[in-house]
C-alpha atoms as a PDB file:
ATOM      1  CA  UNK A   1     -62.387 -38.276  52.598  1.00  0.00           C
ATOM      2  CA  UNK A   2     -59.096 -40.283  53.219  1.00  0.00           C
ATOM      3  CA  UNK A   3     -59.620 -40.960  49.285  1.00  0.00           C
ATOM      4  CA  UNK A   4     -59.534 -37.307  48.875  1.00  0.00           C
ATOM      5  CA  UNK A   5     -56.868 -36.893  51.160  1.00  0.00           C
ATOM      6  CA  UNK A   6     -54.281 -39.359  49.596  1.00  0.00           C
ATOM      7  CA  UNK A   7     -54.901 -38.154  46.276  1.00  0.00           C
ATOM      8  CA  UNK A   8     -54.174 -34.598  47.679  1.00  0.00           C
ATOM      9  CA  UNK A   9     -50.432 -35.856  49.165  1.00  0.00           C
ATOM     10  CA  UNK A  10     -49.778 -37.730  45.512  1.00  0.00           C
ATOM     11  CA  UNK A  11     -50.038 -34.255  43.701  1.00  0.00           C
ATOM     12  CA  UNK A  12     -48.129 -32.576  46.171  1.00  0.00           C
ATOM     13  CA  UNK A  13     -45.486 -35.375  45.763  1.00  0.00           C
ATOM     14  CA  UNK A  14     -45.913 -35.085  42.097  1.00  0.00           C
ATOM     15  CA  UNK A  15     -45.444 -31.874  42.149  1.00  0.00           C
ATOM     16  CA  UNK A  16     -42.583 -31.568  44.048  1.00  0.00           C
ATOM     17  CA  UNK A  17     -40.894 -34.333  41.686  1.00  0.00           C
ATOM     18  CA  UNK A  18     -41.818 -32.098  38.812  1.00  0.00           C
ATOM     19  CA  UNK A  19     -40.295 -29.125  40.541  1.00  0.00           C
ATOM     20  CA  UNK A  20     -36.739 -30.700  41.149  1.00  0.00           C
ATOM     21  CA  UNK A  21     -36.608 -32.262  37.650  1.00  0.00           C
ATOM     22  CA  UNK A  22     -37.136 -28.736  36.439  1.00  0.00           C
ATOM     23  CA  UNK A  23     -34.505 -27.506  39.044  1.00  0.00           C
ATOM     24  CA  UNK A  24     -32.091 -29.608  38.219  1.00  0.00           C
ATOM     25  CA  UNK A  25     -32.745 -29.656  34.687  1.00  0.00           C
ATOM     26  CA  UNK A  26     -32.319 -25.689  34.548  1.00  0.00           C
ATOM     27  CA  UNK A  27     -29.345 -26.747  37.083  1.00  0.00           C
ATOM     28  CA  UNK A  28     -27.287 -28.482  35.080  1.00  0.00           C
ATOM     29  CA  UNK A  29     -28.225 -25.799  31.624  1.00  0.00           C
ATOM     30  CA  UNK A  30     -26.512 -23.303  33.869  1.00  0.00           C
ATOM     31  CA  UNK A  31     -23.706 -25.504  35.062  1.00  0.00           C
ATOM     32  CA  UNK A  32     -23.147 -26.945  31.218  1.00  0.00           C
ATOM     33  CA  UNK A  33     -23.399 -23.454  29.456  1.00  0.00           C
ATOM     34  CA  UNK A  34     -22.801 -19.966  29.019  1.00  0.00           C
ATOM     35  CA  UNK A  35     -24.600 -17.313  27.221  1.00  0.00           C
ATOM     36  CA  UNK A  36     -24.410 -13.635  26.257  1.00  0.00           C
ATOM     37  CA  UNK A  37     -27.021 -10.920  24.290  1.00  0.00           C
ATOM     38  CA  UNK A  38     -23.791  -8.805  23.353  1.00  0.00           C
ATOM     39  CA  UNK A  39     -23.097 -10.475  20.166  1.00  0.00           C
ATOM     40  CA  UNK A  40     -23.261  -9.168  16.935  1.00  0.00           C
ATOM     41  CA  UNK A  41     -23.002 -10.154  13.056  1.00  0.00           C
ATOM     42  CA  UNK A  42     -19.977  -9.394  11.481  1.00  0.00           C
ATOM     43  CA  UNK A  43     -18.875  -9.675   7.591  1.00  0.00           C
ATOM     44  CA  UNK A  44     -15.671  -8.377   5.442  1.00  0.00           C
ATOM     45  CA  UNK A  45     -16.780  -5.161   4.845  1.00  0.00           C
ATOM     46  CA  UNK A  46     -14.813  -2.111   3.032  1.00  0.00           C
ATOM     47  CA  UNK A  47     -14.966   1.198   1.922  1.00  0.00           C
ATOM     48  CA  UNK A  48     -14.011   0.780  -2.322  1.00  0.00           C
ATOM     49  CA  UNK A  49     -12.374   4.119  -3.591  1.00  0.00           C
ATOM     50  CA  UNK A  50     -10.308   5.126  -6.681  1.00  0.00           C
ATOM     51  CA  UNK A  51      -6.492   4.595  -7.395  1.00  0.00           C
ATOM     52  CA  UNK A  52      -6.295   7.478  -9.797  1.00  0.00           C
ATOM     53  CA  UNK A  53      -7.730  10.513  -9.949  1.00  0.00           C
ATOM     54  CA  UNK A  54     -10.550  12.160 -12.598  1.00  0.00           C
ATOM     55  CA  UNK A  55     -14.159  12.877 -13.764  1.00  0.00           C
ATOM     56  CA  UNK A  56     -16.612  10.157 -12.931  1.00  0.00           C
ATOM     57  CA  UNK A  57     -18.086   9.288 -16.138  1.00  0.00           C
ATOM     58  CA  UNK A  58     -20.676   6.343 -15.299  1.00  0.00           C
ATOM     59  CA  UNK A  59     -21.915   4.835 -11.913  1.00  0.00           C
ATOM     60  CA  UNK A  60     -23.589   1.597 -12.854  1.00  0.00           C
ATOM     61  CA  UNK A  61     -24.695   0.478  -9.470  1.00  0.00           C
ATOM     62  CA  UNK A  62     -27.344   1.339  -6.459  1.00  0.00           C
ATOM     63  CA  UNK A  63     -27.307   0.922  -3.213  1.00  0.00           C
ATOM     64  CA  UNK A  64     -28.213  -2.325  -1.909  1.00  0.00           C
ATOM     65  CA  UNK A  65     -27.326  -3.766  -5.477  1.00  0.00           C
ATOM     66  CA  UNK A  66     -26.278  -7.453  -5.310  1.00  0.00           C
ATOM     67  CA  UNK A  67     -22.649  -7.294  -7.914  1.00  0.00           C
ATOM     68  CA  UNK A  68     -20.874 -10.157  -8.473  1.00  0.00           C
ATOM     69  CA  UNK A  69     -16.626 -10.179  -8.560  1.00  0.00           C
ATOM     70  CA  UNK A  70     -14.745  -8.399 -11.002  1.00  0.00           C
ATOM     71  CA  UNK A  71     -18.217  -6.344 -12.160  1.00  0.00           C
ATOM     72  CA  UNK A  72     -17.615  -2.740 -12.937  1.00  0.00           C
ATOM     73  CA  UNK A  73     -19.192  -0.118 -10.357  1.00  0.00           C
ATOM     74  CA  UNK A  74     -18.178   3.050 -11.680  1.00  0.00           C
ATOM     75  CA  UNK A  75     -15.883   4.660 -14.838  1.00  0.00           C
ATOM     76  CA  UNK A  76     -13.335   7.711 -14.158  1.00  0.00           C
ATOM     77  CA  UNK A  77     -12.501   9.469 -17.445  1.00  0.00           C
ATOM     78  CA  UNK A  78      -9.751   7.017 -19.092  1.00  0.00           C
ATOM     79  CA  UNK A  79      -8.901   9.683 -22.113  1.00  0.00           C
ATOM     80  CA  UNK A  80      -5.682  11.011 -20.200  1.00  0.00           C
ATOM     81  CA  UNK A  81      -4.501   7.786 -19.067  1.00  0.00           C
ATOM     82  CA  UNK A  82      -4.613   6.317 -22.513  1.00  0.00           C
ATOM     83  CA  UNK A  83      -3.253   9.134 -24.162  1.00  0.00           C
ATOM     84  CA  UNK A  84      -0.384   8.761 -21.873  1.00  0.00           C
ATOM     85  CA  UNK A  85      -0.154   5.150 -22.414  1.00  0.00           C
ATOM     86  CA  UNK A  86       0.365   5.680 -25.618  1.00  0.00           C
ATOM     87  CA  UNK A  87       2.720   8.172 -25.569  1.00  0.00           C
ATOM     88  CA  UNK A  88       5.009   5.797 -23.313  1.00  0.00           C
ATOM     89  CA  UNK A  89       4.457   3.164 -25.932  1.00  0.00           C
ATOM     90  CA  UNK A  90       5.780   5.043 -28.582  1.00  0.00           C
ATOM     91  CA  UNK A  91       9.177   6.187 -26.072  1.00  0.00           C
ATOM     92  CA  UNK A  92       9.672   1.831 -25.927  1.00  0.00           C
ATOM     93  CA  UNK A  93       9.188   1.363 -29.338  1.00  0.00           C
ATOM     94  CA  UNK A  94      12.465   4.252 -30.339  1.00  0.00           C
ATOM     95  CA  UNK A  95      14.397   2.972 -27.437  1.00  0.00           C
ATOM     96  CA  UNK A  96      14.072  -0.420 -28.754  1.00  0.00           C
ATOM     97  CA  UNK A  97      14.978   0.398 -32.188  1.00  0.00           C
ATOM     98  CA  UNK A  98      17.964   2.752 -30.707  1.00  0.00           C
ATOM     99  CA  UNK A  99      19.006  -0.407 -28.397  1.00  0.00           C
ATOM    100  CA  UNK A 100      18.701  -2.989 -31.246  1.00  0.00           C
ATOM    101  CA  UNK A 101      20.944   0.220 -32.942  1.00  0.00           C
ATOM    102  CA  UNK A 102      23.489  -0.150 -30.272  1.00  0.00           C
ATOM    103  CA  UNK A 103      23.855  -3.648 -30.189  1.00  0.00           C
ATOM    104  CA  UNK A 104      25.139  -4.111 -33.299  1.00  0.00           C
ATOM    105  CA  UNK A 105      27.586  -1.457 -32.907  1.00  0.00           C
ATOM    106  CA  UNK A 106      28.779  -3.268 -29.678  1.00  0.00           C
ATOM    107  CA  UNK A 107      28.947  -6.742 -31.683  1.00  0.00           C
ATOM    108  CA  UNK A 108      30.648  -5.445 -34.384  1.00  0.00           C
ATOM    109  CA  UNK A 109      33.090  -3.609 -32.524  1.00  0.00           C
ATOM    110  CA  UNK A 110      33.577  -6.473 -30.168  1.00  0.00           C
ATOM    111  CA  UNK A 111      34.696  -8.322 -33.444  1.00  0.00           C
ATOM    112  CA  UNK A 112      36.768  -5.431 -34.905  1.00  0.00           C
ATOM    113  CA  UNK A 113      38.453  -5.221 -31.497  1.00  0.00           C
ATOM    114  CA  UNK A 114      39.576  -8.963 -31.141  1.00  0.00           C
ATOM    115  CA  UNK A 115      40.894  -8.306 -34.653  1.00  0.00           C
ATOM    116  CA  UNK A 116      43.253  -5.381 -33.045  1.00  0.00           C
ATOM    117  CA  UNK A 117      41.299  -2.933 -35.653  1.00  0.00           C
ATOM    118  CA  UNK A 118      39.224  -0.143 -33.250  1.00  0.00           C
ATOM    119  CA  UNK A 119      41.056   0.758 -29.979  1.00  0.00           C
ATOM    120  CA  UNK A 120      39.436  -0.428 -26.321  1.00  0.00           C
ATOM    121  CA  UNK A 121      38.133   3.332 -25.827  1.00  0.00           C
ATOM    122  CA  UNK A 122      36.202   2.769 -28.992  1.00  0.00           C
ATOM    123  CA  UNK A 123      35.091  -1.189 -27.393  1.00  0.00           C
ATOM    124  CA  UNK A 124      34.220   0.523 -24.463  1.00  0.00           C
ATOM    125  CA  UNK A 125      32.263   3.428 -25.902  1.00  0.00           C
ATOM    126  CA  UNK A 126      30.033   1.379 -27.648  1.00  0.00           C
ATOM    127  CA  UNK A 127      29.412  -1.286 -24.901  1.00  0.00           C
ATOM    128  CA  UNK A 128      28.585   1.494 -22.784  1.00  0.00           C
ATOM    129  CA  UNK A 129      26.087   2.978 -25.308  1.00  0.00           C
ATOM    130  CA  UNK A 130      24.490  -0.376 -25.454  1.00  0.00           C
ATOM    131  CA  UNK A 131      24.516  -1.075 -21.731  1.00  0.00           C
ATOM    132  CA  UNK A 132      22.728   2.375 -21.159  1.00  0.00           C
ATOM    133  CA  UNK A 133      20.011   1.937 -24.288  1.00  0.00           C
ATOM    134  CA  UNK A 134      19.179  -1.319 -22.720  1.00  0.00           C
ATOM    135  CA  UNK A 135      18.919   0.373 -19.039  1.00  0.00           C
ATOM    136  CA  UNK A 136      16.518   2.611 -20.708  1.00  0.00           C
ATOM    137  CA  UNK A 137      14.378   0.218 -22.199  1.00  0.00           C
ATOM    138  CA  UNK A 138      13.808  -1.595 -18.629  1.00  0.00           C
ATOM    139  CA  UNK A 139      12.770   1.836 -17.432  1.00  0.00           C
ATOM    140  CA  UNK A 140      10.521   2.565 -19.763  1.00  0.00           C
ATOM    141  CA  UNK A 141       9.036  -1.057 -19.126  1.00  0.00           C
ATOM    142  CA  UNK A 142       8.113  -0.120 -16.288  1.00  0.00           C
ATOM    143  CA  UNK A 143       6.838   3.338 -17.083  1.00  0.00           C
ATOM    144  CA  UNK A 144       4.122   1.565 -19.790  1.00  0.00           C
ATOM    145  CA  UNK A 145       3.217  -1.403 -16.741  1.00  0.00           C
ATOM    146  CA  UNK A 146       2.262   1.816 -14.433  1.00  0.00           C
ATOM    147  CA  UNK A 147       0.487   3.583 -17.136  1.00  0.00           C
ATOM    148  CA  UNK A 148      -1.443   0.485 -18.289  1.00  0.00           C
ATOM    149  CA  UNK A 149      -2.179  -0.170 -14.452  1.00  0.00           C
ATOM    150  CA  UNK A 150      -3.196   3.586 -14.489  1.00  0.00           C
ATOM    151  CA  UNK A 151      -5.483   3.256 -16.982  1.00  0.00           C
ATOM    152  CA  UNK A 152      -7.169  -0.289 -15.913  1.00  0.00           C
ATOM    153  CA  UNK A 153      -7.809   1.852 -12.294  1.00  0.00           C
ATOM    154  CA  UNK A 154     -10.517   3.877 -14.422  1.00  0.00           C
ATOM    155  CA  UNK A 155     -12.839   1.044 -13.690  1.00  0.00           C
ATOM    156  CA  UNK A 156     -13.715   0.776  -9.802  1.00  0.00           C
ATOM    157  CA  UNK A 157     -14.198  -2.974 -10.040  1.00  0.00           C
ATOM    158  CA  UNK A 158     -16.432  -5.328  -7.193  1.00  0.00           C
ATOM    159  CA  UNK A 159     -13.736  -7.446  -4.979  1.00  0.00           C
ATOM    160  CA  UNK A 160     -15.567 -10.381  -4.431  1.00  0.00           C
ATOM    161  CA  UNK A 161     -19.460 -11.217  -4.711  1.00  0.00           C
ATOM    162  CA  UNK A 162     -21.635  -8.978  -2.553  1.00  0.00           C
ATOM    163  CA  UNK A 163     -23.644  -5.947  -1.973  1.00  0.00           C
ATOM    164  CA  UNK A 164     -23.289  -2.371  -2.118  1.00  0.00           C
ATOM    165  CA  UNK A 165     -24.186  -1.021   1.145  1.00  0.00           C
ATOM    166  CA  UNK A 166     -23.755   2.798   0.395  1.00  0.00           C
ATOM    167  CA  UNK A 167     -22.908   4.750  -2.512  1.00  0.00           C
ATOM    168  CA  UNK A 168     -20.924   7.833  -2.244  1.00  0.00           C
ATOM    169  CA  UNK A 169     -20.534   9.142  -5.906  1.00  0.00           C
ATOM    170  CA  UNK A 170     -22.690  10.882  -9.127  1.00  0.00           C
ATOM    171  CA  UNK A 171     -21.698  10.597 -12.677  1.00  0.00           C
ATOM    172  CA  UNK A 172     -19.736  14.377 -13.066  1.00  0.00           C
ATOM    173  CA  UNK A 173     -17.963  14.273  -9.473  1.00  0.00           C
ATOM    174  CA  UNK A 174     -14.369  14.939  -9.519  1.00  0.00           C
ATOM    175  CA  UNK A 175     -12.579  13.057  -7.186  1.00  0.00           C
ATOM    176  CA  UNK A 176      -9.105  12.308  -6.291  1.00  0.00           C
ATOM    177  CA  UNK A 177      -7.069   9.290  -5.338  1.00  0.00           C
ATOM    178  CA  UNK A 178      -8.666   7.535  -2.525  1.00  0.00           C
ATOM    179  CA  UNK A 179     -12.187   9.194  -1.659  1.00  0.00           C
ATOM    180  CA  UNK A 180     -14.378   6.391  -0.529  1.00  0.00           C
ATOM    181  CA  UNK A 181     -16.916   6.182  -3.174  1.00  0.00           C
ATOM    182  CA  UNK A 182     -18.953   2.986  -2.347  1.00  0.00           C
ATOM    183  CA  UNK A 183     -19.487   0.988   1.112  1.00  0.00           C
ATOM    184  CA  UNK A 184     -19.447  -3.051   0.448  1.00  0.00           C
ATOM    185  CA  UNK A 185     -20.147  -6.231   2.339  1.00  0.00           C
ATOM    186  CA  UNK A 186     -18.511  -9.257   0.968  1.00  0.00           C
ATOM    187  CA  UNK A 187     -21.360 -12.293   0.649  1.00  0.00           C
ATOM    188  CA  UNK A 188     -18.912 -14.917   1.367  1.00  0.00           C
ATOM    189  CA  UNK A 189     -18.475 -15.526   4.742  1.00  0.00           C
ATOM    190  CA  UNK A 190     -20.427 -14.437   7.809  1.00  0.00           C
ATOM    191  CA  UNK A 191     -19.478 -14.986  11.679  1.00  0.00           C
ATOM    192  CA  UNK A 192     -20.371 -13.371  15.074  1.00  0.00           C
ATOM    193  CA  UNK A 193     -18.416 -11.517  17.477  1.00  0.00           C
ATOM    194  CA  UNK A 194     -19.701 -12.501  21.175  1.00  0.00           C
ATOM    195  CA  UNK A 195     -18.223 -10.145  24.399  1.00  0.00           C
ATOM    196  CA  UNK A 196     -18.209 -12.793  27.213  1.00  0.00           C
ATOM    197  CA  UNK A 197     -17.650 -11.420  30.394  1.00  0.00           C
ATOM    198  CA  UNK A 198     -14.219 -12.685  31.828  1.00  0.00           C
ATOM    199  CA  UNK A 199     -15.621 -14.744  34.640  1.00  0.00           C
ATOM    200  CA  UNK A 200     -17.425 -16.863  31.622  1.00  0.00           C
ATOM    201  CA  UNK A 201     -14.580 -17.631  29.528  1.00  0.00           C
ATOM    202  CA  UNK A 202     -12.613 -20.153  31.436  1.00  0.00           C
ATOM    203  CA  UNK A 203     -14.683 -23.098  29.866  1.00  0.00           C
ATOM    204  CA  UNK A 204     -14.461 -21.403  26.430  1.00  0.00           C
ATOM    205  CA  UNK A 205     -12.011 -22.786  24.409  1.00  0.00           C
ATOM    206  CA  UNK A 206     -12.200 -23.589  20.397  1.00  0.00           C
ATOM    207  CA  UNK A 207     -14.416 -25.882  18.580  1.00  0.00           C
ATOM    208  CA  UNK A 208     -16.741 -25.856  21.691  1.00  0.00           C
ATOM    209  CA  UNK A 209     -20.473 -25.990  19.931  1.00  0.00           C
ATOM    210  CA  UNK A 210     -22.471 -22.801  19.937  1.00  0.00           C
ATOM    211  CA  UNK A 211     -26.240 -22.123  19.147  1.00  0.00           C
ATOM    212  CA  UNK A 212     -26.803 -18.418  17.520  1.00  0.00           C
ATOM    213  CA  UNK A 213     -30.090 -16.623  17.691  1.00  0.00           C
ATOM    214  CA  UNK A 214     -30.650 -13.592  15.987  1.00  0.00           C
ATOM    215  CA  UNK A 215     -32.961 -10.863  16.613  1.00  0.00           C
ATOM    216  CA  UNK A 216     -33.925  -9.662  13.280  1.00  0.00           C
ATOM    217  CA  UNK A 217     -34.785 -13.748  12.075  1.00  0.00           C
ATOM    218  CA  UNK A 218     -37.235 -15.026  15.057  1.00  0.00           C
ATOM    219  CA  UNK A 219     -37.551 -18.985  15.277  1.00  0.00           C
ATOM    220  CA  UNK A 220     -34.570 -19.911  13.765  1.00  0.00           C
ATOM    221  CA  UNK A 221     -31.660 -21.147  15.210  1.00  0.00           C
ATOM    222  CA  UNK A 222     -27.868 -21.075  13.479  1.00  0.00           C
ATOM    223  CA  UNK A 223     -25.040 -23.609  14.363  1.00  0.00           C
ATOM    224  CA  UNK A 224     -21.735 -22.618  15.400  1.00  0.00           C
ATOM    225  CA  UNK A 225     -18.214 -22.899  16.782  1.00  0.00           C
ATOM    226  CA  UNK A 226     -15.728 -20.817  18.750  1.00  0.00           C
ATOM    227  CA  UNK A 227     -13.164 -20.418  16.367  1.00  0.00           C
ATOM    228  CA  UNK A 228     -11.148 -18.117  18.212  1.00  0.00           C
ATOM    229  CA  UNK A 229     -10.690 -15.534  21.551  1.00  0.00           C
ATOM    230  CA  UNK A 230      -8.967 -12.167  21.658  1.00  0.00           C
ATOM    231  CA  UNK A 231      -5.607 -11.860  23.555  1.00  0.00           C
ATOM    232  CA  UNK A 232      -7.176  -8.950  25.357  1.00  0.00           C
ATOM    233  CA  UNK A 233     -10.121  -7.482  26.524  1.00  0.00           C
ATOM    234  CA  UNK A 234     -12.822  -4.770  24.576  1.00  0.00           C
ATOM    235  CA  UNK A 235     -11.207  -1.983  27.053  1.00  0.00           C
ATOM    236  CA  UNK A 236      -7.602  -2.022  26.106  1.00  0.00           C
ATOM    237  CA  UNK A 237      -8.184  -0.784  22.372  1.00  0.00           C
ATOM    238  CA  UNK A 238     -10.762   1.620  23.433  1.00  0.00           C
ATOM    239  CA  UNK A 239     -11.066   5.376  21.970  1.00  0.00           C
ATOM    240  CA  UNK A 240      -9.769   5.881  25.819  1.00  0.00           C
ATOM    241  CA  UNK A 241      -8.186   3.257  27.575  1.00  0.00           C
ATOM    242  CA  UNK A 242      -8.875   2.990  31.614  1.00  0.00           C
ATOM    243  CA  UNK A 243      -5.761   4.229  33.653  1.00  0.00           C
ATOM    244  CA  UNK A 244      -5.570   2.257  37.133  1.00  0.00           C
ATOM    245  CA  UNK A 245      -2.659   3.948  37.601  1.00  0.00           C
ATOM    246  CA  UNK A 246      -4.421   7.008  38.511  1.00  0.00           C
ATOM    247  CA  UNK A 247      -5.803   6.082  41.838  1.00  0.00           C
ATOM    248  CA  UNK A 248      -9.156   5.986  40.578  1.00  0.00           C
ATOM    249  CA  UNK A 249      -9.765   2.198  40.394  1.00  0.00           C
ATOM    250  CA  UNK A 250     -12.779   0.792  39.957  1.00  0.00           C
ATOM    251  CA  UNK A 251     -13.403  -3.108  39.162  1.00  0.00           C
ATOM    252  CA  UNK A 252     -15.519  -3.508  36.365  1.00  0.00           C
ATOM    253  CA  UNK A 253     -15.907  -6.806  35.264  1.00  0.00           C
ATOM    254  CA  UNK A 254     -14.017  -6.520  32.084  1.00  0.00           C
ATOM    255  CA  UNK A 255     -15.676  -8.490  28.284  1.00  0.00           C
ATOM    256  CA  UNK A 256     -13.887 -10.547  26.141  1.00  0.00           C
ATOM    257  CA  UNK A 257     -14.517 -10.989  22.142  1.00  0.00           C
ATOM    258  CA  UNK A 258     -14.849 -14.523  21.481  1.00  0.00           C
ATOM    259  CA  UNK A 259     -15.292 -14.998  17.609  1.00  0.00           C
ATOM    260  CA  UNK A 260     -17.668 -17.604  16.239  1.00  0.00           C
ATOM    261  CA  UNK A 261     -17.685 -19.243  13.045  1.00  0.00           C
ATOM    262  CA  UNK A 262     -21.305 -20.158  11.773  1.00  0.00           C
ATOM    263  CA  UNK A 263     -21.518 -23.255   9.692  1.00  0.00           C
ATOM    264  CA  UNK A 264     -23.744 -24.806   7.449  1.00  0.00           C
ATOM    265  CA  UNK A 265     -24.764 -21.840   5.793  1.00  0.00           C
ATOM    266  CA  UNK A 266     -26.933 -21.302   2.398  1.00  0.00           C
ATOM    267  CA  UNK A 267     -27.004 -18.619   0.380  1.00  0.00           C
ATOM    268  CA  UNK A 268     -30.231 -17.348   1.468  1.00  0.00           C
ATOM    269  CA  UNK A 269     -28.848 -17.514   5.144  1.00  0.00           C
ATOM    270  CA  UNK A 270     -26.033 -15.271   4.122  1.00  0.00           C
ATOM    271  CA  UNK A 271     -28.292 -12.759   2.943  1.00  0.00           C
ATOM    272  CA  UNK A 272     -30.894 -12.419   5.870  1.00  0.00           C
ATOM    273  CA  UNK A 273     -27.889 -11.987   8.270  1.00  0.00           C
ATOM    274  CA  UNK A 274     -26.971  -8.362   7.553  1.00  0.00           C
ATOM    275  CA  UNK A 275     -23.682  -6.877   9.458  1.00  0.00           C
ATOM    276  CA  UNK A 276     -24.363  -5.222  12.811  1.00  0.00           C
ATOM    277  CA  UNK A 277     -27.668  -7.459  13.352  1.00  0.00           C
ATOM    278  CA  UNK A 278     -27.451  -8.383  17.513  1.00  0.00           C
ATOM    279  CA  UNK A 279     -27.587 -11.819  18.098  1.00  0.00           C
ATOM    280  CA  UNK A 280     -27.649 -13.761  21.289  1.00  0.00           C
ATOM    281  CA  UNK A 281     -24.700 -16.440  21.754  1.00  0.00           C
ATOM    282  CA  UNK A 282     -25.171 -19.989  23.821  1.00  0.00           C
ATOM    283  CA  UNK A 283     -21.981 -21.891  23.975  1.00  0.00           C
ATOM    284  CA  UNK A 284     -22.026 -25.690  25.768  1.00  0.00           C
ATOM    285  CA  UNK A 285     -18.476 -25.620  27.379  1.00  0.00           C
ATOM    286  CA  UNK A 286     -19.342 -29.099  29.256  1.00  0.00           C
END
């Protein structure tokens, strides 16, 4: 019995042991970090639409493609563009042949003139001529740079590598200068945006370590870093900022956005973590 007995009080001291290792284990987690659900995966994303204006000819993409940078997504009609090109092209070539003209008018007459053969009103006439062909020719430089610009715009051309996210246009579609015609999401760089609460944030500061769990990819865990804090809370760039000033207070305990850089990430990583996806955020601050 007094066997029984003693082997009774060493669980119960056991026990308790094991209970305030766990306390102060969870203890100090608490006191040594800081967490937060409202987080969220965030990428360079962009709504690609057309410089010029015309007939959509070919769409040579999907939603959800994968494109790589500099790959055509779509044709506008180029005939107009080119035929204008052209017809620039052929206004540089006279005014070069009228400048080239017009400078050896002003040469010669220069000569004549230090001869005391042509009078200065005839000098100056023809230097003016000249100075005024050449003027033209700059101008019409930069008339054939817009056009060729112009027509180079009838290819909607990928940014950078990534993915078409949504796809706004049909070969036949008329559109004008600057319809959004296809959602992307660059595949370079991913990081989260965490909204700490503003009693959290005082042991926040950058390069402090973070662990990242996402929803959507159970059993993983992704490294991380602060990398930066907004100047000012989620509230003051609201749709409609709170007025205090209306005698309506109430404290609400206010969230910060605390951006996150992920590191160590592989290709496939980049892929799995869509923008939007909720994540939750665990930053050591001691």
């Amino acid at each position: 019995m007094e066997k029984l007995k003693g082997k009774r009080k060493q669980v119960m001291i056991g026990g308790g042991v094991l209970a305030a290792i766990v306390v102060i284990i969870f203890g100090w987690y608490e006191w040594s970090h800081v967490s937060t659900d409202n987080a969220q995966i965030n990428a360079h994303t962009l709504m690609l639409s057309s410089k010029v204006s015309g007939i959509v000819m070919e769409v040579l993409v999907q939603e959800n493609d994968a494109v790589k940078a500099g790959q055509v997504l779509a044709r506008i009609d180029s005939k107009d563009y080119n035929n204008s090109l052209r017809a620039i092209e052929a206004d540089l070539e006279s005014a070069r042949v009228k400048q080239r003209d017009a400078e050896t008018n002003y040469n010669r007459m220069a000569s004549l003139y230090k001869q005391n053969v042509v009078s200065r009103q005839q000098y100056d006439t023809a230097e003016a001529t000249f100075r005024e062909l050449s003027k033209r020719v700059v101008a019409i430089q930069a008339q054939v740079a817009q056009a060729q610009l112009n027509a180079s715009y009838t290819e909607i051309k990928a940014p950078s590598d990534g993915r078409i996210a949504r796809k706004a246009v049909e070969p036949g579609m008329v559109i004008p200068v600057g319809q959004p015609l296809f959602g992307f999401v660059d595949s370079s760089l991913r990081w989260v945006t965490a909204n700490f609460k503003e009693t959290e944030i005082a042991n926040i500061t950058k390069g402090k370590k973070v662990k990242v769990e996402v929803d959507a990819i159970p059993g993983k865990d992704f490294e991380g870093e602060v990398e930066s804090m907004s100047p000012s809370t989620g509230a003051v760039f609201s749709l409609l900022p709170p007025d205090n000033a209306t005698g309506n207070f109430t404290k609400v305990v206010q969230r910060v956005p605390v951006r996150i850089k992920l590191l160590n990430l592989t290709p496939e990583d980049i892929e799995k973590l869509q923008a939007g996806l909720s994540a939750n955020v665990v930053v050591r601050v001691r």
